[in-house]
Protein backbone atom coordinates (compact mmCIF):
# COMPACT_ATOMS: atom_id res chain seq x y z
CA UNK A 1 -0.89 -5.00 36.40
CA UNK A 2 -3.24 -3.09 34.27
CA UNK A 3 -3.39 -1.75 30.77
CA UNK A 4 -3.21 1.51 32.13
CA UNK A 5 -0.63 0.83 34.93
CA UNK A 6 1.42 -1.34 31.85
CA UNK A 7 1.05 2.86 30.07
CA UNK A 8 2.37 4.56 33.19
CA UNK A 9 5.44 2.44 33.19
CA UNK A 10 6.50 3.22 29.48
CA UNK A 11 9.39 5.87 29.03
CA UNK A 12 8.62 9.39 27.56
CA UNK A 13 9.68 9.06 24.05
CA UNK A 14 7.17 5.90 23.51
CA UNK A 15 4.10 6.89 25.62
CA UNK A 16 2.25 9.28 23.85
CA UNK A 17 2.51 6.12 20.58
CA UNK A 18 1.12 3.65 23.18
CA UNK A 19 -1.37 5.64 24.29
CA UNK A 20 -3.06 7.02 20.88
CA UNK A 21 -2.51 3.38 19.78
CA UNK A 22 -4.67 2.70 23.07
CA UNK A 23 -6.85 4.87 22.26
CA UNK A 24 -7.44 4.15 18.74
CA UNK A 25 -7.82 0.40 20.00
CA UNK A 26 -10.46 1.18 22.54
CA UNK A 27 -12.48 3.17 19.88
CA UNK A 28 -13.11 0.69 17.26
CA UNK A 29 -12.78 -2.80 19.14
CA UNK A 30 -15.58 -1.28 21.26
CA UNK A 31 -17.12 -5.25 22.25
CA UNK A 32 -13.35 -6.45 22.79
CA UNK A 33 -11.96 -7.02 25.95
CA UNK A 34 -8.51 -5.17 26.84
CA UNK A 35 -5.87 -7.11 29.52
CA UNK A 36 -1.93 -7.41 30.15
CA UNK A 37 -1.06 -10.98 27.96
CA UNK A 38 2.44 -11.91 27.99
CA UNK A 39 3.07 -8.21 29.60
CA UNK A 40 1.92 -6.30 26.75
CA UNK A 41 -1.90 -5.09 26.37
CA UNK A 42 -4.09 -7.03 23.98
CA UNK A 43 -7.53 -6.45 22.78
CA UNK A 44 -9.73 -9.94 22.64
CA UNK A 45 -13.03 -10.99 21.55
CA UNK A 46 -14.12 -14.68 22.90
CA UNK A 47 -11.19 -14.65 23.97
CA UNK A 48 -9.11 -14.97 20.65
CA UNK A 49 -6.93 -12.41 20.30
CA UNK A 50 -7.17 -9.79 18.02
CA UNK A 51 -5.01 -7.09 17.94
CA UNK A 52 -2.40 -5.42 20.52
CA UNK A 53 0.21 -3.44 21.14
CA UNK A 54 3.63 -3.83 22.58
CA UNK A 55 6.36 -1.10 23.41
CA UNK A 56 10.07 -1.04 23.03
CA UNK A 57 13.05 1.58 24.57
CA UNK A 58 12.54 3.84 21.02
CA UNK A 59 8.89 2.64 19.35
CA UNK A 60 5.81 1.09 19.42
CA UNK A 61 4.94 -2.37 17.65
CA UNK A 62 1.10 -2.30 16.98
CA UNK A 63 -0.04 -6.11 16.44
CA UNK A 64 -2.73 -7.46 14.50
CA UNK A 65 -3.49 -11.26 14.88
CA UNK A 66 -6.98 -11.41 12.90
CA UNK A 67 -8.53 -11.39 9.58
CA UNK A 68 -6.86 -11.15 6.08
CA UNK A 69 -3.72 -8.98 7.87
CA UNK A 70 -3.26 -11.64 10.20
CA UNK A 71 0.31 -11.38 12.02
CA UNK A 72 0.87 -7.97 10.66
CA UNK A 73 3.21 -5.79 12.64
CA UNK A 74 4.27 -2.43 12.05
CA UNK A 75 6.39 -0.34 13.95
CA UNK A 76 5.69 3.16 15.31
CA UNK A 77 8.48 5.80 16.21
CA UNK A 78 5.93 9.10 16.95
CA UNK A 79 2.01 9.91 16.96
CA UNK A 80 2.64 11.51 13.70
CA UNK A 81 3.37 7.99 12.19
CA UNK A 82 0.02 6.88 13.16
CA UNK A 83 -2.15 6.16 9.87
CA UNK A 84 -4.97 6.39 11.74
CA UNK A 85 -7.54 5.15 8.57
CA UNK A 86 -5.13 2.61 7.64
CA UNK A 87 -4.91 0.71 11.20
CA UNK A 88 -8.61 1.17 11.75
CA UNK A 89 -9.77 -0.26 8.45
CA UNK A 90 -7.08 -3.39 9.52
CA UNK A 91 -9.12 -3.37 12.63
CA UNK A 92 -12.83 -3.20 11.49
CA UNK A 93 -11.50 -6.35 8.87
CA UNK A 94 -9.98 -8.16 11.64
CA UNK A 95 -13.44 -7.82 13.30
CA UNK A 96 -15.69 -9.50 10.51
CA UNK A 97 -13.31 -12.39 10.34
């Protein structure tokens, strides 16, 4: 399965979250690589993991495994709960570790 077939499979309330999260992913980890690990997408470089995503019946879990936030998890209900700057500065540190 694909990332983007693991998104079409996702029910209504939680898609739009997994797909800005996607999104947001794609954008910064631009020299990761993005594939279905233990059924949930996850963004790799040398193949070490790095960050992810996974997606539950009413939210969102966006994963970081990386750099001084390693293991942090935070939950997402709606796009508007996004803090966009927040998870991409988590991301950009998670890069330079």
């Amino acid at each position: 399965m694909t990332v983007d077939a693991y998104l079409a499979t996702l029910p209504a309330n939680v898609h739009p979250v997994a797909e800005a999260l996607t999104d947001l992913l794609d954008s910064v980890l631009t020299h990761a690589d993005c594939r279905l690990r233990r059924g949930h997408p996850v963004w790799t470089v040398d193949d070490a993991p790095v960050a992810g995503l996974r997606a539950h019946r009413r939210h969102v879990t966006f994963l970081v495994w990386r750099g001084p936030w390693v293991d942090t998890a935070v939950r997402v209900c709606r796009t508007a709960d996004i803090p966009l700057a927040t998870f991409t500065a988590l991301l950009a540190e998670a890069l330079v570790a």
